[in-house]
N, C-alpha and C. Protein backbone atom coordinates (compact mmCIF):
# COMPACT_ATOMS: atom_id res chain seq x y z
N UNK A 1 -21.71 -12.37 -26.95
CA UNK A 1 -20.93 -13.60 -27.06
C UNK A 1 -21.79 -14.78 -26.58
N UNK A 2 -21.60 -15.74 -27.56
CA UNK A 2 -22.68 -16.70 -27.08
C UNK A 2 -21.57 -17.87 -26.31
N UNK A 3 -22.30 -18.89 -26.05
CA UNK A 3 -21.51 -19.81 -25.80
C UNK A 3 -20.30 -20.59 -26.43
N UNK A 4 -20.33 -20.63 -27.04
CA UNK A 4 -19.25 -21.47 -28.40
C UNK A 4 -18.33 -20.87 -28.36
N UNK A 5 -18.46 -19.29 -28.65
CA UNK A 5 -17.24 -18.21 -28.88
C UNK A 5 -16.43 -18.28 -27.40
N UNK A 6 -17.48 -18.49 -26.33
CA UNK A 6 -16.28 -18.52 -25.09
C UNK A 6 -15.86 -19.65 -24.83
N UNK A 7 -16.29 -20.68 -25.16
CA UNK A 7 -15.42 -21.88 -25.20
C UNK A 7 -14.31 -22.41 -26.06
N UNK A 8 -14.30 -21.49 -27.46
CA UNK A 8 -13.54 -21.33 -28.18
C UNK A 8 -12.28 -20.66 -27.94
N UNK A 9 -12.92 -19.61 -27.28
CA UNK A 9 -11.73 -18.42 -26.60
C UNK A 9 -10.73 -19.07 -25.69
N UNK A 10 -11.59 -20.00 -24.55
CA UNK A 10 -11.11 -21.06 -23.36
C UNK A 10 -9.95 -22.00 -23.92
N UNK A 11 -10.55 -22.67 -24.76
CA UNK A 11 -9.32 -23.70 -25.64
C UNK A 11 -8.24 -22.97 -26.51
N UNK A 12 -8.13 -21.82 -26.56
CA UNK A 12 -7.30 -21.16 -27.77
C UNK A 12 -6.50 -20.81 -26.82
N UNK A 13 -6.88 -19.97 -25.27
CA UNK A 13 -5.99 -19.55 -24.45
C UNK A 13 -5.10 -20.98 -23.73
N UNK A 14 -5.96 -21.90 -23.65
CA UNK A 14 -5.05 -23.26 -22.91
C UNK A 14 -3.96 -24.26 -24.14
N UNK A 15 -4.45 -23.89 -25.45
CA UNK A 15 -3.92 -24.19 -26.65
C UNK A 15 -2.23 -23.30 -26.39
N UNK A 16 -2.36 -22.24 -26.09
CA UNK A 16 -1.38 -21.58 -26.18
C UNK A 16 -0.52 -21.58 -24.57
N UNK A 17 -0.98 -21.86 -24.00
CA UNK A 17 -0.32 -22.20 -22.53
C UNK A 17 0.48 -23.75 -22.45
N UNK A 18 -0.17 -24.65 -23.08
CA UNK A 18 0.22 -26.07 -23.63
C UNK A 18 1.46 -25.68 -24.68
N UNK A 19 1.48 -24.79 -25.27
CA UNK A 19 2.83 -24.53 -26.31
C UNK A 19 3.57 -23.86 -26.08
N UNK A 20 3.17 -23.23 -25.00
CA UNK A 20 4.34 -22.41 -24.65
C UNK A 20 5.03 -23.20 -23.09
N UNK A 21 4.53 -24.00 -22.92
CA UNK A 21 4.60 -25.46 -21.83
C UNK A 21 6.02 -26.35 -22.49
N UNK A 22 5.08 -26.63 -23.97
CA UNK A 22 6.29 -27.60 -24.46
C UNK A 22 7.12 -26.77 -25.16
N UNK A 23 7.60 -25.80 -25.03
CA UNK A 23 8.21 -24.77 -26.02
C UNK A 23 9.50 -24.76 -24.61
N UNK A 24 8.78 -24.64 -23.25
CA UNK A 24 9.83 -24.35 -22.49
C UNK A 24 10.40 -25.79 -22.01
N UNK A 25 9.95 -27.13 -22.29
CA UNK A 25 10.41 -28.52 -21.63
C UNK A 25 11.19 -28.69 -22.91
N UNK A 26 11.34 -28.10 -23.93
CA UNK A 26 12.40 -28.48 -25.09
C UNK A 26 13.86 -27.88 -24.80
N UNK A 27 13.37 -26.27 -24.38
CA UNK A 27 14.24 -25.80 -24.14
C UNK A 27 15.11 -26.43 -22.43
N UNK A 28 14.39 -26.97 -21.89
CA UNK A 28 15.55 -27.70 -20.79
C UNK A 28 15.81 -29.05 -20.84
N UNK A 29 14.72 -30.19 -21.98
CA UNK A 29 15.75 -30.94 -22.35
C UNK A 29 17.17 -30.67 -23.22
N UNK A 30 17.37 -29.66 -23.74
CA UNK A 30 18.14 -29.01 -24.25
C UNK A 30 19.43 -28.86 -23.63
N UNK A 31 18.85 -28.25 -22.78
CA UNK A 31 20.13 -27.74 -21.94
C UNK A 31 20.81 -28.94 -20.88
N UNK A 32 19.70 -30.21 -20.33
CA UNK A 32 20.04 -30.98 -19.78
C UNK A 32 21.26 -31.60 -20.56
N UNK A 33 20.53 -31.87 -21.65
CA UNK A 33 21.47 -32.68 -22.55
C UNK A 33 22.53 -32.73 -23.28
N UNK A 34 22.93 -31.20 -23.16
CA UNK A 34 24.16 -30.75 -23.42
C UNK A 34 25.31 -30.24 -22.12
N UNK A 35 25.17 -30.52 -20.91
CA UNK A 35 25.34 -30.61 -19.51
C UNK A 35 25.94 -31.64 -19.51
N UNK A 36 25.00 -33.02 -19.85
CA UNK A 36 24.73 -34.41 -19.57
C UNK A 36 26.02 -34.87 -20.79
N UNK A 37 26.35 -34.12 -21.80
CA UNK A 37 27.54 -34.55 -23.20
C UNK A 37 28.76 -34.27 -22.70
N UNK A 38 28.62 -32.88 -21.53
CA UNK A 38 29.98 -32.47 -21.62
C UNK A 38 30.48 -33.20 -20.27
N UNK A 39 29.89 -33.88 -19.80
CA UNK A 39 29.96 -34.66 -18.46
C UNK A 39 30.37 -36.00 -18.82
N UNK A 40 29.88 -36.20 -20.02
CA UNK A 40 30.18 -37.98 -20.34
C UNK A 40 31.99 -37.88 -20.89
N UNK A 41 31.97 -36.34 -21.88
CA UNK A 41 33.11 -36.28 -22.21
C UNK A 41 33.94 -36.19 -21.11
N UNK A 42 34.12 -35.81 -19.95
CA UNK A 42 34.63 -35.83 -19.05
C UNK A 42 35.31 -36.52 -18.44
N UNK A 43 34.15 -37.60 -18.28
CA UNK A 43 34.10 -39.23 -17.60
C UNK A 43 35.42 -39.76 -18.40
N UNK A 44 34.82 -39.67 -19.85
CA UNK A 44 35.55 -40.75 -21.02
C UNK A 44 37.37 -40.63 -20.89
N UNK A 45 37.56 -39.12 -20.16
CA UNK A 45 38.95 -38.67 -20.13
C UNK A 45 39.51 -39.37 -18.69
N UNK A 46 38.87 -39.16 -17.78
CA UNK A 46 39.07 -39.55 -16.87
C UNK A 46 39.30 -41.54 -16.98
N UNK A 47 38.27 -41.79 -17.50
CA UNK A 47 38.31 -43.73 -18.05
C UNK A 47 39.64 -43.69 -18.94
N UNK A 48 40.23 -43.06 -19.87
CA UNK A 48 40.77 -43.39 -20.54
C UNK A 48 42.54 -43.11 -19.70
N UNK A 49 42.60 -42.26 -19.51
CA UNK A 49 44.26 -41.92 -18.07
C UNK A 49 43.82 -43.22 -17.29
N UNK A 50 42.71 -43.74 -16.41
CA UNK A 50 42.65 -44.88 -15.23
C UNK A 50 43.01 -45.94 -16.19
N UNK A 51 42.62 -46.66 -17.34
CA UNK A 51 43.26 -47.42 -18.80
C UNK A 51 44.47 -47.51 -18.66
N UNK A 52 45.23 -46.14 -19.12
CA UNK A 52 46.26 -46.17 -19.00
C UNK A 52 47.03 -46.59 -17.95
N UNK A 53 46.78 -46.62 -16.92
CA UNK A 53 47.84 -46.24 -15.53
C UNK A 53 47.39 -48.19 -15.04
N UNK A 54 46.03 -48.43 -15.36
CA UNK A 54 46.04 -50.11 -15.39
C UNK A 54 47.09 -50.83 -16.23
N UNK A 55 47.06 -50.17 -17.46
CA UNK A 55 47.37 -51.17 -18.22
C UNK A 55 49.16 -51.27 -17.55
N UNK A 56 49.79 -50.24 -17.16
CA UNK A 56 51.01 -49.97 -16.91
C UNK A 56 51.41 -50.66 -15.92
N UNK A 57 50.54 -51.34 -15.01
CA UNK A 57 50.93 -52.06 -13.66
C UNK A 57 51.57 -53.16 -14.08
N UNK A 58 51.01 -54.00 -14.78
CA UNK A 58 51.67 -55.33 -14.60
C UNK A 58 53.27 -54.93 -15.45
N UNK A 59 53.49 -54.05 -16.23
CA UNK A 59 54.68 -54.09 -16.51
C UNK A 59 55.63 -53.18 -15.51
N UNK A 60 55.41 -52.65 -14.23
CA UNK A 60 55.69 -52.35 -13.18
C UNK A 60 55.97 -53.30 -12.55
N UNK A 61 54.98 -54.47 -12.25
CA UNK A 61 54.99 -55.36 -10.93
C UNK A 61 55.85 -56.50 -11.72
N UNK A 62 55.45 -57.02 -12.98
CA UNK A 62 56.40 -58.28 -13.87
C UNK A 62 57.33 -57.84 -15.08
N UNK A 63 57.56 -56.55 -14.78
CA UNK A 63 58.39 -56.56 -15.90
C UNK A 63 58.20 -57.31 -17.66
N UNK A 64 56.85 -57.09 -17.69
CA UNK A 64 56.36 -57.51 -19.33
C UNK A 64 54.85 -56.73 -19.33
N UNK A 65 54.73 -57.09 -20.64
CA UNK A 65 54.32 -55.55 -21.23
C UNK A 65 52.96 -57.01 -21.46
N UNK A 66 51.47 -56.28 -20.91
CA UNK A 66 50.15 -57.02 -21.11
C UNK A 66 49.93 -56.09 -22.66
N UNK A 67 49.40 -57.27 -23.35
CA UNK A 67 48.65 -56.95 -24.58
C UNK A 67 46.97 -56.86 -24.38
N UNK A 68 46.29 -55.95 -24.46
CA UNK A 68 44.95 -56.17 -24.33
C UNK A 68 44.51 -55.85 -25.85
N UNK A 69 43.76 -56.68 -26.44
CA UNK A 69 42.88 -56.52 -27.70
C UNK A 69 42.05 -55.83 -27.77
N UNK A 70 41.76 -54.88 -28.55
CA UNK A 70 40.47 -53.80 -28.72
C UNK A 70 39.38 -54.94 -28.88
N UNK A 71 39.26 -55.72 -30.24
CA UNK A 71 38.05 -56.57 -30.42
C UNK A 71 38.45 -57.79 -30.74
N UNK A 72 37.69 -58.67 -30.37
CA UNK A 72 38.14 -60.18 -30.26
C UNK A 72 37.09 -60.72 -31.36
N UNK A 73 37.81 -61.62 -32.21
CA UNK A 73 36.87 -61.93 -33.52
C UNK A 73 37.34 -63.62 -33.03
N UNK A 74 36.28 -64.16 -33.30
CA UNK A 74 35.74 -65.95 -33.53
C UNK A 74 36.16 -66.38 -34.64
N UNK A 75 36.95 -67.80 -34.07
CA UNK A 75 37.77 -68.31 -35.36
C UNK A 75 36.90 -69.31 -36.01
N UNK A 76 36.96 -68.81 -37.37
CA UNK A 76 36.01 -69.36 -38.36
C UNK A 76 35.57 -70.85 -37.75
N UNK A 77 35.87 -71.84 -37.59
CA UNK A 77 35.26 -73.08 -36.93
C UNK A 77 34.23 -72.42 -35.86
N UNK A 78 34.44 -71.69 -35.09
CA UNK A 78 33.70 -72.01 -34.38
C UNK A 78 32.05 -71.16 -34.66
N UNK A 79 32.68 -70.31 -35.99
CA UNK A 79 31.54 -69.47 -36.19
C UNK A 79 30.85 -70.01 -36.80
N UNK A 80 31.36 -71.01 -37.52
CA UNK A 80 30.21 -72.21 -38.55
C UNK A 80 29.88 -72.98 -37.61
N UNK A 81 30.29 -73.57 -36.56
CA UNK A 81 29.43 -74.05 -34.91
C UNK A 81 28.30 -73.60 -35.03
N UNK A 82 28.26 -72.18 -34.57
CA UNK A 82 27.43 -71.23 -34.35
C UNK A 82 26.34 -71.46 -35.40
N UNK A 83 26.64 -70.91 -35.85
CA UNK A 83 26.04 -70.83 -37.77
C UNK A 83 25.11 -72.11 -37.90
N UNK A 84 25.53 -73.34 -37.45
CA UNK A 84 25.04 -74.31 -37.67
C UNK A 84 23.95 -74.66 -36.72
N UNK A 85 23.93 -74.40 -35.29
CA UNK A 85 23.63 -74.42 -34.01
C UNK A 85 21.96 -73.73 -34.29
N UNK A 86 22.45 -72.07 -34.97
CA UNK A 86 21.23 -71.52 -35.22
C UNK A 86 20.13 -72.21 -36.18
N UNK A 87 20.95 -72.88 -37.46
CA UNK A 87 19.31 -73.47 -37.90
C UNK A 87 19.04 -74.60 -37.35
């Protein structure tokens, strides 16, 4: 064996230590990240009952029912403001 062949040999064995490296950091971003989904789903249940039980106070404490809006849209005037502002 001359030289080449064992340096060849050297990089083929660290070639394969490097892949079997990232072979195993896939497999625990993996697993982090499906840990990390069922945790958010969690959260989202928990946020959404604390929602609820907010939104219920003021018609507890004043006897009227708060409206909260999912999304709030800009009334055309002011979006041609805007519109105009930008050029």
């Amino acid at each position: 064996m001359n030289h080449s062949e064992i340096i060849v040999l050297i990089v083929s064995f660290l070639a394969i230590i490097i892949s079997l490296f990232a072979i195993w950091l896939a497999m625990m971003f993996y697993r982090l990240y499906s840990q990390l989904s069922l945790l958010v789903i969690e959260m989202s249940k928990g946020l959404e009952m604390s929602t609820a039980r907010l939104e219920k106070i003021p018609a507890l404490l004043y006897e009227k029912k708060v409206f909260i809006p999912e999304k709030r849209e800009l009334n055309p005037e002011l979006k041609n403001n805007l519109h105009k502002e930008e050029k």
